[in-house]
Protein backbone atom coordinates (compact mmCIF):
# COMPACT_ATOMS: atom_id res chain seq x y z
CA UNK A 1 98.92 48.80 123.65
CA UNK A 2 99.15 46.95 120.38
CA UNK A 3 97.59 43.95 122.08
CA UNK A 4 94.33 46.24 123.10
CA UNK A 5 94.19 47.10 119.34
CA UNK A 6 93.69 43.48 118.57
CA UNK A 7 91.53 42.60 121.36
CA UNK A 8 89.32 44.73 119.82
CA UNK A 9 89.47 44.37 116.53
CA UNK A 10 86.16 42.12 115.37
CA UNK A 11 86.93 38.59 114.40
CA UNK A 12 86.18 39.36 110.90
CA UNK A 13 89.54 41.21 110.55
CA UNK A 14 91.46 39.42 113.06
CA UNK A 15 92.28 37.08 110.05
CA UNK A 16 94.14 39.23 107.78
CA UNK A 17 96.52 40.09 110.84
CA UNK A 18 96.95 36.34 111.24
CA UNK A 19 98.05 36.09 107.62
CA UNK A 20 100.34 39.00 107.58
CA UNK A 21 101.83 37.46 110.99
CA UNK A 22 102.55 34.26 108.99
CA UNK A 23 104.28 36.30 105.81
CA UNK A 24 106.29 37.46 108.57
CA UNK A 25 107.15 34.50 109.81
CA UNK A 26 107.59 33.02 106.81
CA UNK A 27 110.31 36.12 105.82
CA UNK A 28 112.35 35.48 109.42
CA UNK A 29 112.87 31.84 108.64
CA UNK A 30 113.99 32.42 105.15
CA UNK A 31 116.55 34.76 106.64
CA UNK A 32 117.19 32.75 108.87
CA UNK A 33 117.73 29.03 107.05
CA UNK A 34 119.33 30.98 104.20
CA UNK A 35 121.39 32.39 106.07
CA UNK A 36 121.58 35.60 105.31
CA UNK A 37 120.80 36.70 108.95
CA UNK A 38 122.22 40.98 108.42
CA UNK A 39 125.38 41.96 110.57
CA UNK A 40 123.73 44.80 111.75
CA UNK A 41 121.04 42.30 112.85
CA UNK A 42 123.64 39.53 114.35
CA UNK A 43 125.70 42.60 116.22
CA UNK A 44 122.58 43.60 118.25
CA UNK A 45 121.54 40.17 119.26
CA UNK A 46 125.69 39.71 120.26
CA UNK A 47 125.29 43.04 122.45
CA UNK A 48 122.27 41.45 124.36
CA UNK A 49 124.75 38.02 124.61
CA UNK A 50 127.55 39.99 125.91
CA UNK A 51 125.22 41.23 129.03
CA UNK A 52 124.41 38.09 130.20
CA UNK A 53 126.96 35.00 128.62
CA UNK A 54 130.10 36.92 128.18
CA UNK A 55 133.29 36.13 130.22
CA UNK A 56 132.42 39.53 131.69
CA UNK A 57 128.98 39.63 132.07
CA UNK A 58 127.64 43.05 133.11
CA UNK A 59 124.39 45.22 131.56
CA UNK A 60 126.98 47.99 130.05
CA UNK A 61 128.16 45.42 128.18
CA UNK A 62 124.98 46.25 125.40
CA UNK A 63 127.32 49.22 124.44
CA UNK A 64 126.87 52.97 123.94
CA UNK A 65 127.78 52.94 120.19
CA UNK A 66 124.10 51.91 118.97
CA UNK A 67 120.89 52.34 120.60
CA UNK A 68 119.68 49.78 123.39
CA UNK A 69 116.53 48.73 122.46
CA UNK A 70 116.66 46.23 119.80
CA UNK A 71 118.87 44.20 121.91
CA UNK A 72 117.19 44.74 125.21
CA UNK A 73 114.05 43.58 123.91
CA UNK A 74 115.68 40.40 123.21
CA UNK A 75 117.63 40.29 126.78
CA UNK A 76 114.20 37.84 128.24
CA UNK A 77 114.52 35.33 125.95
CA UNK A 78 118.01 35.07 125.35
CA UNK A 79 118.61 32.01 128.37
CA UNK A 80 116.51 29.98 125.26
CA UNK A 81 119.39 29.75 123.55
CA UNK A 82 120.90 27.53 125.68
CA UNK A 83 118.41 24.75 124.95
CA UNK A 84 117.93 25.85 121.26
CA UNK A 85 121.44 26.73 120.52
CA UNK A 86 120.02 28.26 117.08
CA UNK A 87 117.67 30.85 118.41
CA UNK A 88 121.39 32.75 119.36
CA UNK A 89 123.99 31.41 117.68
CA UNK A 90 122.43 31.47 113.85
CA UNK A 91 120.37 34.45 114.74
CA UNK A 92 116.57 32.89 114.67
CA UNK A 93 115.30 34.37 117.90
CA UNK A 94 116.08 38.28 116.46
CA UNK A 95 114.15 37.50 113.41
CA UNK A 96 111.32 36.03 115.10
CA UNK A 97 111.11 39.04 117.44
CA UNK A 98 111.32 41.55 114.07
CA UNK A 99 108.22 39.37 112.84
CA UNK A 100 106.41 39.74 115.90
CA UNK A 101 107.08 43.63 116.21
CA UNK A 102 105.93 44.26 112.50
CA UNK A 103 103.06 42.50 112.85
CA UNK A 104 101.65 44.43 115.88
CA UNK A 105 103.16 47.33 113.81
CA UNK A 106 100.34 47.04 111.33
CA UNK A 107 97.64 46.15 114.09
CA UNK A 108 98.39 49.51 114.86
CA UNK A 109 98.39 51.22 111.69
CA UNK A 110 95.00 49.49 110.80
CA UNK A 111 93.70 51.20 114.37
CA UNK A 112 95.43 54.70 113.27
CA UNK A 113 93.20 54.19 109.96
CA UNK A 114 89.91 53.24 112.42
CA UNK A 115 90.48 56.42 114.52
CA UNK A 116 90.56 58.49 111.13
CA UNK A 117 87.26 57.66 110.17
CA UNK A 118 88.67 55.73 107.02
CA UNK A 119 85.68 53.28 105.65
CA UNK A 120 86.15 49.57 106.42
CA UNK A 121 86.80 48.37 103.32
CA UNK A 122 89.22 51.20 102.10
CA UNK A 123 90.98 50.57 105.81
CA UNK A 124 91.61 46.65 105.17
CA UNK A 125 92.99 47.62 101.35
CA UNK A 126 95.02 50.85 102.79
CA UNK A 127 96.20 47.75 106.15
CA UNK A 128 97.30 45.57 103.00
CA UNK A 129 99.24 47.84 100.90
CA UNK A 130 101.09 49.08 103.83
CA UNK A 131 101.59 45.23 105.20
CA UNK A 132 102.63 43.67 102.31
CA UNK A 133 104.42 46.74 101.27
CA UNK A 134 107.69 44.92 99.90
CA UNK A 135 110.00 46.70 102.01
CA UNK A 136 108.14 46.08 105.05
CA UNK A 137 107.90 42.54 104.26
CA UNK A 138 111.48 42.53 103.95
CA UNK A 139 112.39 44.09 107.12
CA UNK A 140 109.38 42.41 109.15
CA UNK A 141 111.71 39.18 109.01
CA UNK A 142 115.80 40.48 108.65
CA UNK A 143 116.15 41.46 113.05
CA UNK A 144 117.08 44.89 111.76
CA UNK A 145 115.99 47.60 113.86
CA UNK A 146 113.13 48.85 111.84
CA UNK A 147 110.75 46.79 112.89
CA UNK A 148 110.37 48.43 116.27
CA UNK A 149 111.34 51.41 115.20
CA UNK A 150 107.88 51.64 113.21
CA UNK A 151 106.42 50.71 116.10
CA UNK A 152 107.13 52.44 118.61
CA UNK A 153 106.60 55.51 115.79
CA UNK A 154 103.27 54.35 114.91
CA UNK A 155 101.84 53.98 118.84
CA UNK A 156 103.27 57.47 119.13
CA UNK A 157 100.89 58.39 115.98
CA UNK A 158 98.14 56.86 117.46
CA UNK A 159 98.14 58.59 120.67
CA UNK A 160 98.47 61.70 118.82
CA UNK A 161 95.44 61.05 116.81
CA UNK A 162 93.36 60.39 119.38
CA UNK A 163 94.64 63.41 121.53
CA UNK A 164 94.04 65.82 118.54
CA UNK A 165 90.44 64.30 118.25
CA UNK A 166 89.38 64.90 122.32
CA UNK A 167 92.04 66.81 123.63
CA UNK A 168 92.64 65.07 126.79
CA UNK A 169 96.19 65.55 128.44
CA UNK A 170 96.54 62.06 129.77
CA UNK A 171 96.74 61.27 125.85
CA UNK A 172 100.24 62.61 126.08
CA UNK A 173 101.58 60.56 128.15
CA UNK A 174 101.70 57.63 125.71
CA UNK A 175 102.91 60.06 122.69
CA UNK A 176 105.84 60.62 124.93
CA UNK A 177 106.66 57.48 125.79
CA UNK A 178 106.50 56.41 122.40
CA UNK A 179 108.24 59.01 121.12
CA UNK A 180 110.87 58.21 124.21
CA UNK A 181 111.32 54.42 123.04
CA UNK A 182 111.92 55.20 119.77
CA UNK A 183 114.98 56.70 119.94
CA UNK A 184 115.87 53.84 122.17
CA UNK A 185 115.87 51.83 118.84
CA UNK A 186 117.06 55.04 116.48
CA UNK A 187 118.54 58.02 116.65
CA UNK A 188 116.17 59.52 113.97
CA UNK A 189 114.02 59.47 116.76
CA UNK A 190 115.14 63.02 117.55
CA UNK A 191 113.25 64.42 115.00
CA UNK A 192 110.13 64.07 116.44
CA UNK A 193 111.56 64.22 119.97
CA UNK A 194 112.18 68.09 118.78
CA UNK A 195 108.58 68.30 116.55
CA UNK A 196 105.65 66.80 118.61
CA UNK A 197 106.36 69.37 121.20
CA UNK A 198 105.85 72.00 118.76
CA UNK A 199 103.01 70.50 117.43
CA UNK A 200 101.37 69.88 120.91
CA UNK A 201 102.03 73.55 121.70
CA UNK A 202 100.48 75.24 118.70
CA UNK A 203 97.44 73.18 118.53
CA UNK A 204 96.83 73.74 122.52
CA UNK A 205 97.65 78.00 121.92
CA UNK A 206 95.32 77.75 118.81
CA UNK A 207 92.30 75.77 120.70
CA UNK A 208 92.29 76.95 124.63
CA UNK A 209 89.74 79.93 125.22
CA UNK A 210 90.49 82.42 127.98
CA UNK A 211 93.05 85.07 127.38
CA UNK A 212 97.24 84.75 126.30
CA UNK A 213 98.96 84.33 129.31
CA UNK A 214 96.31 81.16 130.09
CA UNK A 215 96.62 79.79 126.78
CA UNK A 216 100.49 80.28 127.20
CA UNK A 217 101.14 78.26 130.13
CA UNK A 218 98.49 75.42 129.04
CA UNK A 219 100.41 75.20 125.68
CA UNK A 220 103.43 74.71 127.75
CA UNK A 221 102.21 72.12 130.03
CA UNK A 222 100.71 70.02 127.29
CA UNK A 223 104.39 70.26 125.58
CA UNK A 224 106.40 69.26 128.59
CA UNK A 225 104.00 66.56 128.67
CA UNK A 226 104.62 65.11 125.28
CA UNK A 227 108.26 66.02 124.83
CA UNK A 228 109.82 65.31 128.44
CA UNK A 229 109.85 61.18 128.14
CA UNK A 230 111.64 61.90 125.12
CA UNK A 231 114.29 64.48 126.36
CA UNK A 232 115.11 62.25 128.87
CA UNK A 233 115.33 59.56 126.91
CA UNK A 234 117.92 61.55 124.89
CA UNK A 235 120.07 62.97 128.18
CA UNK A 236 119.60 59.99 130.28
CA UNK A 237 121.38 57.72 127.20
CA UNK A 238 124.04 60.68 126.69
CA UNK A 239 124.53 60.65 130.06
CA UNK A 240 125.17 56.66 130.75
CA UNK A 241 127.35 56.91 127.86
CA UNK A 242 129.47 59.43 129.16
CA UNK A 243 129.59 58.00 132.37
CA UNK A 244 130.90 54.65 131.56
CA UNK A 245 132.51 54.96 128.37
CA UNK A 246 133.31 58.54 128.73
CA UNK A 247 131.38 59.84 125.29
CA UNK A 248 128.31 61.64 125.64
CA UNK A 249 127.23 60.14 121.82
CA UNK A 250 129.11 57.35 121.32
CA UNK A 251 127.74 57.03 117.57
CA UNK A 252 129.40 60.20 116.44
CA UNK A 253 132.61 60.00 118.58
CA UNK A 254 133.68 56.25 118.66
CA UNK A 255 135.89 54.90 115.90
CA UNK A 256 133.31 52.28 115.91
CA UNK A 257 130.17 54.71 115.33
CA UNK A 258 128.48 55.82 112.25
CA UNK A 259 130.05 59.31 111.56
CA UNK A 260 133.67 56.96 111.91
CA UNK A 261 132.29 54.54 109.31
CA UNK A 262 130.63 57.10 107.17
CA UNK A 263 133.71 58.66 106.85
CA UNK A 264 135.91 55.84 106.38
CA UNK A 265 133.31 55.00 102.86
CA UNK A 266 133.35 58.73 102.05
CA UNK A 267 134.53 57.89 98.80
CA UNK A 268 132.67 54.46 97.98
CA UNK A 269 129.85 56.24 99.11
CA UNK A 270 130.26 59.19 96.62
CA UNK A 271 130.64 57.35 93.82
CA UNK A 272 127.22 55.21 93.90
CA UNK A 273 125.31 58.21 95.35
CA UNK A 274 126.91 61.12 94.18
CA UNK A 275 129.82 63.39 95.68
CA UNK A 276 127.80 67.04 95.60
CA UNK A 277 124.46 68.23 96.86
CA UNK A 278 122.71 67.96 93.25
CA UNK A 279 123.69 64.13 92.79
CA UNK A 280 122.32 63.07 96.44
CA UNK A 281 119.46 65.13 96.03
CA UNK A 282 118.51 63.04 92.60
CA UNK A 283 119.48 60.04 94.42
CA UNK A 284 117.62 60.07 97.69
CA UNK A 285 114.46 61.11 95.27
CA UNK A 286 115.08 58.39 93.61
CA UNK A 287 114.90 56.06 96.48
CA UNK A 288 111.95 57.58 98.58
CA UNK A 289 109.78 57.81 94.73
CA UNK A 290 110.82 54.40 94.10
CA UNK A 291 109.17 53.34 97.50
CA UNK A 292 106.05 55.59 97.46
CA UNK A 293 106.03 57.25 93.96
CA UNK A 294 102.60 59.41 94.53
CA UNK A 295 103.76 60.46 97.78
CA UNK A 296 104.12 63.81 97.04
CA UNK A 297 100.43 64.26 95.66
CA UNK A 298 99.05 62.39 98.21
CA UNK A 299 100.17 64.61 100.81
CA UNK A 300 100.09 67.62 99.32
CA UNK A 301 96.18 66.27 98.63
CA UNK A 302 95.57 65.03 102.30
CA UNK A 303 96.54 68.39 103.83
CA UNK A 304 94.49 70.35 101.48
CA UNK A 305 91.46 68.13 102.56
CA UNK A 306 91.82 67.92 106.65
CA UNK A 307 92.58 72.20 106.09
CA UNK A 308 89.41 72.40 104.61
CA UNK A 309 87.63 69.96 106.71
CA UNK A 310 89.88 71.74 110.00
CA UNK A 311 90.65 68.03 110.57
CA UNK A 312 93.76 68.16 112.58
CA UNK A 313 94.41 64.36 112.85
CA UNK A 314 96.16 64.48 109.82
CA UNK A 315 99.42 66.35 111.46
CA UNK A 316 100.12 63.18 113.86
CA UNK A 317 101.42 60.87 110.72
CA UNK A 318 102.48 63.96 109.07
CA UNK A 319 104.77 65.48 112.57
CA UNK A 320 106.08 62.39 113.91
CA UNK A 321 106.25 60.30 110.40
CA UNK A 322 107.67 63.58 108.46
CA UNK A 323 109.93 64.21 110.89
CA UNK A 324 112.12 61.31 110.55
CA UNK A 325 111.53 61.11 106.83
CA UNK A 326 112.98 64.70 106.62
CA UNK A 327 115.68 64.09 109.51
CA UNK A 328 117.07 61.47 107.19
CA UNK A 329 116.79 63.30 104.22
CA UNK A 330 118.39 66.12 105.82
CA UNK A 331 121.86 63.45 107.44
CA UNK A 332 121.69 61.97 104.01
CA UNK A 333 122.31 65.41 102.01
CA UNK A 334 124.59 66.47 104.62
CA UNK A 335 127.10 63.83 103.92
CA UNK A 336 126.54 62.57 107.40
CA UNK A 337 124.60 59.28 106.35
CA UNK A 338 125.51 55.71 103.59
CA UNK A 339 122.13 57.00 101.94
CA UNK A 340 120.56 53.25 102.59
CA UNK A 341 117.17 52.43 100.83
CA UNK A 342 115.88 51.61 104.51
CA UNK A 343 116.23 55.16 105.71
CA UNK A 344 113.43 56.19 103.41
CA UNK A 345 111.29 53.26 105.08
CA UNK A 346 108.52 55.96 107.06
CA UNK A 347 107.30 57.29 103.78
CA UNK A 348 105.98 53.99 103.72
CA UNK A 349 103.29 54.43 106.36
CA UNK A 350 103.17 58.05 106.20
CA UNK A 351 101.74 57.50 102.49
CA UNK A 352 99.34 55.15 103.42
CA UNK A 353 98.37 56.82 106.42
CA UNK A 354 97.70 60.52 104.27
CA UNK A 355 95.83 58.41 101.52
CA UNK A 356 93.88 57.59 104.36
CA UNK A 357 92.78 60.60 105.61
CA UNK A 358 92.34 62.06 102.12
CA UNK A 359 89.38 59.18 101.95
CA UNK A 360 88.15 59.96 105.41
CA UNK A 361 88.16 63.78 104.63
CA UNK A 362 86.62 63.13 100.47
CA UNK A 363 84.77 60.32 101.04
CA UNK A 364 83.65 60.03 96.75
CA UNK A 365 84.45 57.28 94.87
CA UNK A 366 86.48 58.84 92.79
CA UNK A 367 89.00 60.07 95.49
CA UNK A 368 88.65 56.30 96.92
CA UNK A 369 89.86 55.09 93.82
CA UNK A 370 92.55 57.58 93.55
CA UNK A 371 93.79 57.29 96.93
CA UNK A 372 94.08 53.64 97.22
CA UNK A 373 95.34 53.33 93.43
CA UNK A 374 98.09 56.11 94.80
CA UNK A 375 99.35 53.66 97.56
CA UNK A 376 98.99 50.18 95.81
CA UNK A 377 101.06 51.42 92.67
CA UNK A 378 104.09 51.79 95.79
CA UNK A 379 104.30 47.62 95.48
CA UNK A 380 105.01 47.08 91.84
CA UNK A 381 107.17 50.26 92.49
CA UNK A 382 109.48 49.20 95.41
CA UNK A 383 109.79 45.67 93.36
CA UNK A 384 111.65 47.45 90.61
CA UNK A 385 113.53 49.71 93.08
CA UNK A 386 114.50 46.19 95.03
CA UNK A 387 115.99 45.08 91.83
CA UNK A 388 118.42 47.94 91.04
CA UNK A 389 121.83 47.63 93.43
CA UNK A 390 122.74 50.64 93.56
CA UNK A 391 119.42 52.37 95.19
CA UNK A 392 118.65 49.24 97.07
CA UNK A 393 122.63 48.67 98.48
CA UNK A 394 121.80 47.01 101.47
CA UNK A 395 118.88 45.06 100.26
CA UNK A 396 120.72 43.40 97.27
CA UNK A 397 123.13 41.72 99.29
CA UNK A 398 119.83 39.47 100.42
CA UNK A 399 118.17 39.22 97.37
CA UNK A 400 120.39 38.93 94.66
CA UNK A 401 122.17 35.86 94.03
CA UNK A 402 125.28 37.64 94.07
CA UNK A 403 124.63 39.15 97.10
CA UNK A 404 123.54 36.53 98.84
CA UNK A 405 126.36 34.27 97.77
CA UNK A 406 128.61 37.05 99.36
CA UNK A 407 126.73 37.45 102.82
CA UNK A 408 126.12 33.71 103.58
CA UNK A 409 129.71 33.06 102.73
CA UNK A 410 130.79 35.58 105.89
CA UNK A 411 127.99 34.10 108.09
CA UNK A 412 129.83 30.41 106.86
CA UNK A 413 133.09 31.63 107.61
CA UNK A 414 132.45 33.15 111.07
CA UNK A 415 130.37 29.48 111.95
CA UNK A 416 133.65 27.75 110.81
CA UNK A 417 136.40 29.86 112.76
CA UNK A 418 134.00 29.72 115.85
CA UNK A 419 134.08 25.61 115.11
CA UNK A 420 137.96 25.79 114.88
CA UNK A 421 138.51 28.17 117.55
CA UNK A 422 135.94 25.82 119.72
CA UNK A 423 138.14 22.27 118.65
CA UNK A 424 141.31 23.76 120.17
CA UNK A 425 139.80 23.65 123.85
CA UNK A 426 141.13 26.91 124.90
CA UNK A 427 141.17 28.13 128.61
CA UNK A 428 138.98 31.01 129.56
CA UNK A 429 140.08 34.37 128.18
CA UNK A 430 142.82 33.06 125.61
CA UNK A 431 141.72 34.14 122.42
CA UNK A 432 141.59 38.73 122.15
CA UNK A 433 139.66 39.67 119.39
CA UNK A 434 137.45 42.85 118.56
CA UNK A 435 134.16 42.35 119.04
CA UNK A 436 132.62 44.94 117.06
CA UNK A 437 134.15 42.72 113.67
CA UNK A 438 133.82 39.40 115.63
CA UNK A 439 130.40 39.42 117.19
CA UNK A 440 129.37 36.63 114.48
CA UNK A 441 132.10 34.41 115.66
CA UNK A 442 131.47 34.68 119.51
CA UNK A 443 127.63 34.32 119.03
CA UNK A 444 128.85 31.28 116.88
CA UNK A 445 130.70 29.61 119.27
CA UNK A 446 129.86 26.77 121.92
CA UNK A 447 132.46 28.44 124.08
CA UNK A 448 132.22 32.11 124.26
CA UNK A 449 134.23 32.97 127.58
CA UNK A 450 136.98 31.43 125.30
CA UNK A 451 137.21 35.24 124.32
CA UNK A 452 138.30 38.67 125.26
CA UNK A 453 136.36 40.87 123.83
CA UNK A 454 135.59 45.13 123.38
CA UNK A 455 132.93 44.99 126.00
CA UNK A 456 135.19 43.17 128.91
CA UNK A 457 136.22 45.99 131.12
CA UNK A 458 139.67 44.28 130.59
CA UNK A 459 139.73 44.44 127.24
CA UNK A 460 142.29 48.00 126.95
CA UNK A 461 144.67 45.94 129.67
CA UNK A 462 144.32 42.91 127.64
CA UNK A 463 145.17 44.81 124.27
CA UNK A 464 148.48 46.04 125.61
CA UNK A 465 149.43 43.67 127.24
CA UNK A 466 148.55 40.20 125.69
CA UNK A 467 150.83 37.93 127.35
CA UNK A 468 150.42 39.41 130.95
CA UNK A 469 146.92 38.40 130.85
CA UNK A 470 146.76 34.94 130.00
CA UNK A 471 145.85 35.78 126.21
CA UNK A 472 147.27 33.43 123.79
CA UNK A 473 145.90 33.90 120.75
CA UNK A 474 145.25 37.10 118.69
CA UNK A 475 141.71 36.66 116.52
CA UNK A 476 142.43 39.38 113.72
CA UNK A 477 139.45 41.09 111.27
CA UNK A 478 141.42 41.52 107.74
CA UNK A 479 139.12 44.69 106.93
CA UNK A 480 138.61 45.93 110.20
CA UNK A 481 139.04 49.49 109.75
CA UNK A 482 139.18 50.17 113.89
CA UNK A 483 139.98 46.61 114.81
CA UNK A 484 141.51 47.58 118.10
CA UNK A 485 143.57 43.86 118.01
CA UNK A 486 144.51 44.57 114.59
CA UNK A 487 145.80 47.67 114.93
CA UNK A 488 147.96 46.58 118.05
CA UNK A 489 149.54 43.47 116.67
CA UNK A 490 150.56 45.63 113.65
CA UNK A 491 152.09 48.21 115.54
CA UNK A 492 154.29 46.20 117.69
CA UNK A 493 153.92 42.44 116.03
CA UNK A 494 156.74 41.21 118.56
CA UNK A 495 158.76 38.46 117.70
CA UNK A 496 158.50 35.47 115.87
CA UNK A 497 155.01 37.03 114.57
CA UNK A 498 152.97 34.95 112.45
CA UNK A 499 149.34 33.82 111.62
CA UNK A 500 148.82 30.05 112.60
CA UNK A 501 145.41 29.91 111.04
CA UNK A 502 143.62 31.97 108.16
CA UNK A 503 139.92 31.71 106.76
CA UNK A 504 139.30 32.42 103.67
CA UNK A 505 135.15 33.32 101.80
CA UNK A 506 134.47 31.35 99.15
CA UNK A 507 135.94 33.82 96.43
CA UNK A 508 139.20 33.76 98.28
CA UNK A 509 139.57 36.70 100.45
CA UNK A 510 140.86 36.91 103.72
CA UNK A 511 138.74 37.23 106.38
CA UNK A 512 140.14 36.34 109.45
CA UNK A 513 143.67 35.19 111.04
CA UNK A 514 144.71 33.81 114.16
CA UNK A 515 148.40 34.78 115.75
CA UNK A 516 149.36 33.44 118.47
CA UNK A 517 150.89 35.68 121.47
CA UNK A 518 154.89 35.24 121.53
């Protein structure tokens, strides 16, 4: 779909795509040859490995914990790796793919903006501000997941826009679909799983003639239209996870999911972001002002207009956008969520996409001005958020030298205990480790059926009993909360236990130990 956008987009502004494609590029290989590659980034790219180049190769092996997309997407290309080792084990070919998916991300915004009637030249500046937006810059070239998470959002915007422009069911299809793949890269996705149904409903009541009970089942129709790819997107995930790995939602039951970790940071958490409802509310403001600090009088301006103008295009950025926007608001206050800067990231398009309809609906120069001085002002803005740790958490462990001395020392230390591991020659199977801590190390290494890892559908036989299958080394995380190894060789160490190798990060701490199996 993204490709039709360009296709027709007039050579005139094919260029500025072009350049915002090579920003992106130029973002994934800084990442990249700075190594500073994200875990979160290296851990879905590992999932996609496990399915294909583990010692037990099978497609469950992408895992339940974490949604499938983001490593399925990379699932064709991974057999590159073999001939460019780097594109898998340093993590290149995930932030190539992020820079590709942003970049049709804003070939799609820019046709969202078309659709709405916004003016050429206010659409190319409103395009700009959103693409070189610093924390889409950012994320266009780290593999995170938000990358196709804002696109699979945005063609679910732009199906809705053109559906509340002509009303024509087909149009729903798509929304769905989109709506259906995005929570196969996030589980904010539910949001507007659960609010573009309502939408599609009340707008279809509101606008079908004849009398209730016809405008009732229409309404209905049109809603199981838009909201049934992504219901079954929803059950059909629960259900493979409870299937094979016997939890229906693996990322709020697992010791390895996100309530697990949230919990287990309760209290580092609490003390950057506050502990009670009044301190997270003033931080998440904070954070989502710091990234779009007009937002709130742009929308509250943009609605005004399209209800005046009975423009209802406005309420496809503002349903499926808002929706996640407030769904992460709401986890965040809850205590259910680490509060990242990232989770604020659809205010980002939202803001541009409302400033654009505000020009669309008040075409005078004046609101022009306004509007695109409202969004622009986000960029100086986000640069100053960027630069204070403790709003931007994540982010300043990639752009401050601190940070970044502390995240390319674990990528260095997880390349040289793959190295080590790789020198000793080690049979098939011999070295039991925990994946979900040691997916840097087995993406690392030349020889990753060396290792028994989480996925294997050995691994729980393997954990209890080392020695009975062939194991004969231990690979232990030092700060592995659930590290499943760990916790095994703690509780019953056997005899004669002790590490024969340790790694160290270049301010000293432990990261890793080998023992071998007595």
């Amino acid at each position: 779909m993204s490709v039709d956008v360009l296709t027709r987009t007039p050579a005139a502004l094919k260029k500025p795509f072009v350049f915002y494609a090579v920003v992106y590029l130029a973002m994934a290989l800084w990442f990249w040859h700075s190594d500073l590659v994200p875990g979160d980034s290296a851990s879905r790219a590992a999932n996609a490995w496990y399915t294909l180049f583990s010692r037990d190769p099978h497609l469950a092996a992408i895992g339940f914990v974490w949604n499938p997309l983001p490593s399925l997407i990379l699932l064709p290309f991974l057999p590159l790796g073999l001939v460019f080792p780097a594109l898998t084990q340093q993590g290149l070919l995930v932030v190539l793919v992020s820079a590709a998916l942003m970049t049709a991300t804003v070939a799609v915004l820019h046709d969202v903006l078309r659709r709405s009637d916004v003016p050429r030249v206010a659409r190319l500046v409103l395009t700009g501000a959103f693409a070189l937006h610093p924390m889409i810059v950012i994320y266009s070239g780290n593999g995170m997941s938000e990358a196709g998470f804002l696109l699979c959002l945005m063609l679910a915007v732009r199906a809705l826009v053109i559906w509340l422009a002509d009303g024509r069911a087909e149009q729903l299809v798509p929304v769905g679909l989109a709506i259906g793949l995005a929570y196969g890269a996030r589980y904010e996705a539910l949001a507007p799983v659960a609010a573009v149904p309502v939408l599609v409903f009340l707008t279809t009541f509101r606008r079908t003639t004849g009398d209730r009970p016809r405008r009732l089942a229409l309404a209905r129709t049109d809603a199981v239209i838009a909201g049934l790819p992504g219901v079954l997107a929803v059950v059909l995930w629960a259900l493979a996870g409870k299937l094979i790995v016997g939890q229906w939602f693996a990322t709020f039951s697992s010791e390895y999911g996100n309530s697990a970790q949230v919990s287990a940071n309760a209290t580092g958490i609490g003390s950057v972001t506050g502990d009670d409802l009044a301190g997270r509310i003033g931080y998440g403001l904070q954070q989502m002002l710091g990234l779009a600090p007009l937002f709130v009088l742009v929308l509250v301006a943009a609605l005004t207009a399209a209800w005046r103008r009975r423009d209802p295009r406005v309420l496809a950025a503002f349903t499926v956008l808002g929706s996640v926007l407030a769904f992460d608001a709401l986890a965040f206050l809850s205590g259910t969520s680490f509060g990242w800067l990232r989770f604020h990231i659809t205010v980002v398009p939202l803001t541009v996409l409302l400033a654009g309809h505000l020009i669309a609906t008040r075409p005078r120069r004046a609101v022009v001005t306004a509007a695109l001085a409202a969004v622009l002002i986000a960029i100086p803005s986000t640069v100053v958020t960027l630069g204070r740790p403790t709003l931007a958490r994540e982010e300043s462990e990639w752009l401050t030298t601190e940070g970044a001395a502390r995240t390319r020392s674990l990528t260095l230390v997880n390349r040289q205990v793959a190295a080590d591991l790789d020198a000793m020659e080690l049979p098939e199977g011999a070295v039991l480790t925990d994946a979900a801590y040691a997916f840097g190390i087995v993406l690392a290494s030349d020889r990753p059926r060396q290792f028994v890892i989480t996925p294997d559908r050995d691994f729980a036989a393997a954990v209890a009993d080392p020695a009975g299958h062939g194991v004969r080394y231990l690979l232990l995380s030092a700060r592995g909360a659930a590290d499943a190894v760990r916790l095994r060789a703690t509780r019953d160490p056997g005899p004669g236990f002790a590490p024969a190798l340790s790694w160290y990060d270049t301010q000293g701490g432990l990261q890793w130990t080998l023992v071998p199996v007595r």
